[in-house]
Protein backbone atom coordinates (compact mmCIF):
# COMPACT_ATOMS: atom_id res chain seq x y z
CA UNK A 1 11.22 -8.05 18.73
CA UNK A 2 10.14 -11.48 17.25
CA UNK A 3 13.30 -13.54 17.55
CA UNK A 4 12.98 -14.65 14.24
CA UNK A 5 12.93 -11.19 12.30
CA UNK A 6 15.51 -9.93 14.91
CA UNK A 7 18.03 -12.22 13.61
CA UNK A 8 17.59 -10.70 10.01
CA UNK A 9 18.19 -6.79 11.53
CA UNK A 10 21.84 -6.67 11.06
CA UNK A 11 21.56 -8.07 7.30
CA UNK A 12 18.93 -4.73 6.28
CA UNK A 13 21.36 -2.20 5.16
CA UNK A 14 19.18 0.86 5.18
CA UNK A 15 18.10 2.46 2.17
CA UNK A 16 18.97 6.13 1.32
CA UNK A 17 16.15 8.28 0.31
CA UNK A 18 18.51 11.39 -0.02
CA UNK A 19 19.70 9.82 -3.29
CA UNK A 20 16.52 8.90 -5.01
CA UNK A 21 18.10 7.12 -7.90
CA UNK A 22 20.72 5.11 -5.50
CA UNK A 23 17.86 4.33 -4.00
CA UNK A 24 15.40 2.67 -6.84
CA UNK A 25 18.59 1.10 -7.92
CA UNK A 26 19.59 -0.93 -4.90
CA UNK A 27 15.72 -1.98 -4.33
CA UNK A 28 15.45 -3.04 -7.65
CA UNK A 29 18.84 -5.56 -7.31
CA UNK A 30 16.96 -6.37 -3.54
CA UNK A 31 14.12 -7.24 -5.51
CA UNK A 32 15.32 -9.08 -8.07
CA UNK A 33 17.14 -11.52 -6.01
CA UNK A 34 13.91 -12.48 -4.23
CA UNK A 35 12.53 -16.08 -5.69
CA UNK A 36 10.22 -15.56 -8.58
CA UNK A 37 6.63 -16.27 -7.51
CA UNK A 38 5.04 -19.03 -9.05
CA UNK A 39 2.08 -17.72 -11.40
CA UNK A 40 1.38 -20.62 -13.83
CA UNK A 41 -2.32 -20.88 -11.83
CA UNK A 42 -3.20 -17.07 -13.04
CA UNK A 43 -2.85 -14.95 -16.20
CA UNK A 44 -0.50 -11.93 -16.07
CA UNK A 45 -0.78 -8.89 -18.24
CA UNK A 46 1.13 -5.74 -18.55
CA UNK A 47 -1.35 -2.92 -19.96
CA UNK A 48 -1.27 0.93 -20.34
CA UNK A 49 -3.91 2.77 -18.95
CA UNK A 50 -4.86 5.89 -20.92
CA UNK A 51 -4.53 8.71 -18.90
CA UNK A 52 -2.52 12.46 -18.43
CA UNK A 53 0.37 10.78 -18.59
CA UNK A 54 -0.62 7.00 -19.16
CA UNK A 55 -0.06 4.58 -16.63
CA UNK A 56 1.44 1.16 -16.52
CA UNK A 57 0.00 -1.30 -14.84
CA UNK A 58 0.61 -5.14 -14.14
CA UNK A 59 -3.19 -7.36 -14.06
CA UNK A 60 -2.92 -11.03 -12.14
CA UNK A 61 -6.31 -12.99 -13.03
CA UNK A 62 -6.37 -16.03 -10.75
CA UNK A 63 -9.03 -18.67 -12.26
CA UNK A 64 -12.50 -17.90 -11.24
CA UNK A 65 -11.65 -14.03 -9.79
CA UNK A 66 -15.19 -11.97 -9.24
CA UNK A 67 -13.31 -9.36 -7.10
CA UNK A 68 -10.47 -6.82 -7.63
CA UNK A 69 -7.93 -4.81 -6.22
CA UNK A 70 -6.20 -1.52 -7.22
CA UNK A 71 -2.83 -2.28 -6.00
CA UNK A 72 0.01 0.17 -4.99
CA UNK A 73 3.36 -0.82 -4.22
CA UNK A 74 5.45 1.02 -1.12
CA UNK A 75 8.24 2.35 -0.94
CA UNK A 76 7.96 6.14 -0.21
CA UNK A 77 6.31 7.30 -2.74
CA UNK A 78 10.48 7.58 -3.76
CA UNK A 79 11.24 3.75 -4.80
CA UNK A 80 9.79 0.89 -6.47
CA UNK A 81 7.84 -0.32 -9.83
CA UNK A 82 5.57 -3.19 -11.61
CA UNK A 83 8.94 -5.01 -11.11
CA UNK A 84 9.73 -4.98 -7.69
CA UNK A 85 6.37 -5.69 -7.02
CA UNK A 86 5.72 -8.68 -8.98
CA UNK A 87 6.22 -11.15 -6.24
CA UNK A 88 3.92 -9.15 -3.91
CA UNK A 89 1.11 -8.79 -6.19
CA UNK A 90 0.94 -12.33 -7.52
CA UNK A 91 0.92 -13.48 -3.59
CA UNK A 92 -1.80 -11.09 -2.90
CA UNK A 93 -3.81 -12.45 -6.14
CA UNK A 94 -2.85 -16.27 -5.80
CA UNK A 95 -3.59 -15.93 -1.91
CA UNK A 96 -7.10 -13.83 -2.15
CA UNK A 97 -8.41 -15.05 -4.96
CA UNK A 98 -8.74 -11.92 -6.67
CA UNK A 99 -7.65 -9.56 -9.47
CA UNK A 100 -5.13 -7.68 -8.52
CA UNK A 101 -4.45 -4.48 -11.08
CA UNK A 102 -0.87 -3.28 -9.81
CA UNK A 103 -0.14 0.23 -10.13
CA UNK A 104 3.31 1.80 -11.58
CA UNK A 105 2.30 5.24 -10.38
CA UNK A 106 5.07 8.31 -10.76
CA UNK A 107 7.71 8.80 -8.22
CA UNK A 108 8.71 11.84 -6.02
CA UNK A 109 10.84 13.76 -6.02
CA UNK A 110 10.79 13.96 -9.67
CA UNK A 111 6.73 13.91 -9.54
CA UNK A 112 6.12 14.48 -6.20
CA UNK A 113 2.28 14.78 -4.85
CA UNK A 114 -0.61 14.56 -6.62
CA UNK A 115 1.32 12.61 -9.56
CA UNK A 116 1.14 9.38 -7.68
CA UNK A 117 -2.50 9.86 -6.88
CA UNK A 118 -3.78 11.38 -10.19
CA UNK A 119 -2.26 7.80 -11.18
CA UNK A 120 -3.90 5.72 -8.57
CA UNK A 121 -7.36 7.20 -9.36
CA UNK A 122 -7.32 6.79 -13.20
CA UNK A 123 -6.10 3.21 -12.30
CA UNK A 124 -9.39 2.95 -10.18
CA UNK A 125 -11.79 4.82 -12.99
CA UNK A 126 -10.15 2.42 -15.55
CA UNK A 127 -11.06 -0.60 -13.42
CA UNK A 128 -14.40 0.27 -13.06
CA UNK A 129 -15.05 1.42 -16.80
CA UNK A 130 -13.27 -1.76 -17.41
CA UNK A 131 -15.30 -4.50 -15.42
CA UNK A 132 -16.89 -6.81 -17.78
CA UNK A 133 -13.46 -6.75 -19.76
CA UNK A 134 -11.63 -7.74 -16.08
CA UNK A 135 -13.83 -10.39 -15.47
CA UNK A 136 -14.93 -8.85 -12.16
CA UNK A 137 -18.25 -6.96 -10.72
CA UNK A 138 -17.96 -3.55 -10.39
CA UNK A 139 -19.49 -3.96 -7.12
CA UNK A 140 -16.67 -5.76 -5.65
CA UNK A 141 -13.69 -3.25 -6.56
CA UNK A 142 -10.90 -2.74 -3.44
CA UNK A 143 -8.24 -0.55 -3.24
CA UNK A 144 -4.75 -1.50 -1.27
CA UNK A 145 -1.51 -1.29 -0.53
CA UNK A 146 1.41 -0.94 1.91
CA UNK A 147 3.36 1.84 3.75
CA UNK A 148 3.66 4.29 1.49
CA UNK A 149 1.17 2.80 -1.48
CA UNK A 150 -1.67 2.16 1.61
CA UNK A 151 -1.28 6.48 1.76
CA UNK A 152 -2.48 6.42 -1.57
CA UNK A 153 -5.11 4.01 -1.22
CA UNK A 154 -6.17 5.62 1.77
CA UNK A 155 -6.56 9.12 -0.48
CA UNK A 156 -7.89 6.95 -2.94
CA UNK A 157 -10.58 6.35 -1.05
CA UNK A 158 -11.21 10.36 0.06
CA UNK A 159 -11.22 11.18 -3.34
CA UNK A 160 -13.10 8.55 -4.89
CA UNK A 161 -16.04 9.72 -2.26
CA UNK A 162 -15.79 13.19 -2.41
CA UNK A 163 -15.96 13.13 -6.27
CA UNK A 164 -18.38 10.82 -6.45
CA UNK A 165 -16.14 8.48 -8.62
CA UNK A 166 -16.54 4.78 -8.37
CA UNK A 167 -17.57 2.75 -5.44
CA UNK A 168 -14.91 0.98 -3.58
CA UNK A 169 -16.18 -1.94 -1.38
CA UNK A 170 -12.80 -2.22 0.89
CA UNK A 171 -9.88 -0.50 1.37
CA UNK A 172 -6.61 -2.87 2.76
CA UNK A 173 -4.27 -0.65 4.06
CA UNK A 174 -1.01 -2.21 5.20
CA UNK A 175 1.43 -0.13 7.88
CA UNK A 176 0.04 3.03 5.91
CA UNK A 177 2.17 6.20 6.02
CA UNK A 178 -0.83 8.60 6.93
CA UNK A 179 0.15 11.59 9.09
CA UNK A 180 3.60 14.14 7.42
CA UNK A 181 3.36 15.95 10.97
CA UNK A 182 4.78 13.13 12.93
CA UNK A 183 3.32 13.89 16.56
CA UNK A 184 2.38 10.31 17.61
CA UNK A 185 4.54 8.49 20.04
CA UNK A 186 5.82 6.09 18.13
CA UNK A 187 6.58 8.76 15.18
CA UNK A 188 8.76 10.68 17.80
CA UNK A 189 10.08 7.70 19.76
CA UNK A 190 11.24 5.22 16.97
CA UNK A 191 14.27 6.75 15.53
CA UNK A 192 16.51 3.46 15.02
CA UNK A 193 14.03 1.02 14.11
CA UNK A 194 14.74 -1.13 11.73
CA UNK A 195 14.53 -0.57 7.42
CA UNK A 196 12.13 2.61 8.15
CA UNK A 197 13.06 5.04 11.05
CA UNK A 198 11.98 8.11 11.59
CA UNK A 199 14.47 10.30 9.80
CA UNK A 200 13.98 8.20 6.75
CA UNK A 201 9.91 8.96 6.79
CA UNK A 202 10.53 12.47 7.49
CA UNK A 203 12.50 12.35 4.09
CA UNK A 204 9.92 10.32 1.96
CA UNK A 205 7.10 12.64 2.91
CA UNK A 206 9.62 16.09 1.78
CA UNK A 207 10.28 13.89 -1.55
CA UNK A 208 6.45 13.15 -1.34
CA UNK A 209 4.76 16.50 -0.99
CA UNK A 210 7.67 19.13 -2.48
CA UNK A 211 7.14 22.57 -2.01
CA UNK A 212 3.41 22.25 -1.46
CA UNK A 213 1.18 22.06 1.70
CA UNK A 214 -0.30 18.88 2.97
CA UNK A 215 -3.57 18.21 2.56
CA UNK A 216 -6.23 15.20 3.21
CA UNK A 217 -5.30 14.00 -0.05
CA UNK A 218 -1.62 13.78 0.63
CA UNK A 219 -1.87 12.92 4.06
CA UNK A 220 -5.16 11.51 4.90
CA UNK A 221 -5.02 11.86 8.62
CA UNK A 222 -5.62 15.50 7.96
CA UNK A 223 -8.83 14.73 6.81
CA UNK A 224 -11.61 16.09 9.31
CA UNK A 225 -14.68 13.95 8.26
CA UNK A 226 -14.00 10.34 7.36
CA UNK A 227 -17.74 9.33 7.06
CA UNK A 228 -18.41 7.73 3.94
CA UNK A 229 -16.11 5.71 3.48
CA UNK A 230 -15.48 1.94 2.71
CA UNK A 231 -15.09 -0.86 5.37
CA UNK A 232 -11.15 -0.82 5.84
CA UNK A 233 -8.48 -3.34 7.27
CA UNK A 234 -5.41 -1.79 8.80
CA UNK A 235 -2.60 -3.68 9.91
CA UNK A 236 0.15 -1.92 11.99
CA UNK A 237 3.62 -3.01 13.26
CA UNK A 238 4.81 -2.70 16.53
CA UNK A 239 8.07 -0.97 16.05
CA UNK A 240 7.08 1.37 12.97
CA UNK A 241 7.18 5.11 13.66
CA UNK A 242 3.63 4.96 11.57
CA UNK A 243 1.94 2.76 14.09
CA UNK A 244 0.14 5.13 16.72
CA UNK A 245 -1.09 7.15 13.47
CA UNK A 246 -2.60 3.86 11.94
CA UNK A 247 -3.97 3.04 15.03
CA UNK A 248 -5.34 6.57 15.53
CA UNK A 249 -6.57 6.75 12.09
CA UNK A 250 -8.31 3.62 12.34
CA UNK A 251 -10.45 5.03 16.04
CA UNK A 252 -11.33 7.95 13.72
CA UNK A 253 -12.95 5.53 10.90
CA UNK A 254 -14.81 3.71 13.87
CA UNK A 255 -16.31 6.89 15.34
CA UNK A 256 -17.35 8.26 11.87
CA UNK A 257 -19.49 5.12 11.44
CA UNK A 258 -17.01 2.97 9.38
CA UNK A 259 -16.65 -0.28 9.61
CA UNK A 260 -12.57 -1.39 10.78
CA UNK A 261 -10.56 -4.48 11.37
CA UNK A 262 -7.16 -3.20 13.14
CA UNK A 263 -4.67 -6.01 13.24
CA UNK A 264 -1.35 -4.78 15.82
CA UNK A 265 1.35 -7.53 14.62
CA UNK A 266 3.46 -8.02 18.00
CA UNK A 267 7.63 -7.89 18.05
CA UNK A 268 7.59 -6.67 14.12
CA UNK A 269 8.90 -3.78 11.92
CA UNK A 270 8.06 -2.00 8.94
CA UNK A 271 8.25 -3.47 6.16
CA UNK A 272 9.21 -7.45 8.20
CA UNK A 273 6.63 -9.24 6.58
CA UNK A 274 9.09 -9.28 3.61
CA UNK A 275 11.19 -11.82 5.61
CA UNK A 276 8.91 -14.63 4.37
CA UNK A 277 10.70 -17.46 6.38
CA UNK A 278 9.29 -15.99 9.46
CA UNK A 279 6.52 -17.52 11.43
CA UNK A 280 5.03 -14.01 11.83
CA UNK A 281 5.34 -13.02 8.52
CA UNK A 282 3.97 -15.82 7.30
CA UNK A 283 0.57 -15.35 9.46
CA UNK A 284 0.87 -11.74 8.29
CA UNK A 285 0.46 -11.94 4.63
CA UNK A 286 -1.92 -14.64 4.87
CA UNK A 287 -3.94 -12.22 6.96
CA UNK A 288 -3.97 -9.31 4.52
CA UNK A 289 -5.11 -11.85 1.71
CA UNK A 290 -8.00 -13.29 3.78
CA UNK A 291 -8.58 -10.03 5.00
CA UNK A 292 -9.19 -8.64 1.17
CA UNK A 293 -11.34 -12.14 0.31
CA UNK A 294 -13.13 -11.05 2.76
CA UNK A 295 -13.57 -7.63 1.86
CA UNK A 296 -14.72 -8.64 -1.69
CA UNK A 297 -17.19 -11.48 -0.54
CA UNK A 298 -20.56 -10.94 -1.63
């Protein structure tokens, strides 16, 4: 374990995902002690998105943005909003360069799968119908996100080709939760890691998918072809029951002709990038933002 994020372990009481509304609650208070993030160089709109139901979303416009991202927040698919991930999004948007469109899809159990994605994809339709207004080039549209929001980019993506919907130019998917059957080594062997263990992600994805079988869409390493789709960076952690399955997933893109970056972050944990004072972290999140500029370069 990095020595500086190891030091923070005994302060990250775990969150319980058996009580979903204990749950949001104590993130949100998490959240809102966090600094607020400095966005007096960008413009920041909340809009509605017209859809079955609508959907909130958050837009940061940093000054001279061509490119954009459909952003969706972790955090289960149980926890987290617009709120909590305010200071993520405007470091993604102030860091890349580009416009990030943050998503306040539904939340399981309540709305468990395809709510969330029905969201995400309307977000991504809207985006694209909505260009010229954005300010960006429907060329350069991305879709992203971490743990449990990178799922839903991920399935983003699988839909988005196998409907023919809009083109998506990258896909940044952050410690994605891709796999419910949990077979990998890590999956089986990391059962006290830190914030996200094992029993915890074997809780998100019951709140996640409900009474109904998993399919590519829920749980995109079930998908058998992966040609097709967009250039993708995947970043794993080292101790993160989800890392063999991002790694995994991210050999499949390769041998279906897709163009990967794979980033393996050394001596870090799901979900440790949030400890911002950290060395790693720090390289981290400036890696996912360069990574996206990247992505979105003409």
């Amino acid at each position: 374990m990095d020595p500086e994020l190891e030091a923070f372990i005994p302060l990250l009481a775990p969150i319980d995902l058996s009580d979903p509304v204990t749950a949001r609650k104590t993130f949100a208070e998490r959240a809102a002690a966090a600094p607020a993030p400095d966005t007096s160089d960008m413009e920041v709109e909340d809009r509605t998105v017209s859809a079955d139901p609508d959907v909130p979303v958050r837009i940061y416009r940093p000054d001279g943005a061509r490119g954009a991202v459909v952003w969706l927040h972790g955090g289960g698919g149980v926890f987290g909003d617009l709120d909590t991930e305010h200071p993520w999004a405007a470091r993604i948007a102030d860091l890349s360069g580009a416009v990030v469109i943050s998503v306040g899809y539904r939340l399981a159990p309540e709305h468990p799968f395809p709510a969330a994605l029905d969201d995400a994809y309307a977000v991504l339709n809207w985006t694209a119908g909505h260009a010229d207004e954005l300010g960006v080039d429907p060329a350069r549209i991305a879709v992203g996100g971490h743990s449990a929001g990178a799922n839903l980019a991920a399935a983003t993506a699988l839909r988005a080709r196998d409907e023919q919907g809009p083109a998506i130019r990258f896909q940044l998917l952050n410690q994605p939760g891709l796999d419910d059957r949990q077979e990998t080594w890590s999956a089986r062997n990391f059962t006290d890691t830190p914030w996200f263990n094992r029993d915890q992600i074997a809780t998100a994805w019951r709140h996640y998918l409900g009474s109904r079988p998993a399919t590519p869409y829920g749980a995109p390493a079930r998908a058998a072809d992966l040609s097709g789709l967009p250039p993708a960076y995947i970043a794993t952690a080292e101790f993160d029951p989800n890392r063999d399955e991002d790694i995994d997933y991210a050999r499949r893109l390769l041998q279906a002709g897709v163009s990967v970056e794979l980033h393996q972050w050394p001596g870090t944990f799901h979900g440790s990038q949030a400890i911002l004072s950290a060395e790693v972290s720090q390289r981290q999140n400036a890696e996912l933002a360069a990574a996206l500029r990247r992505g979105l370069a003409r």
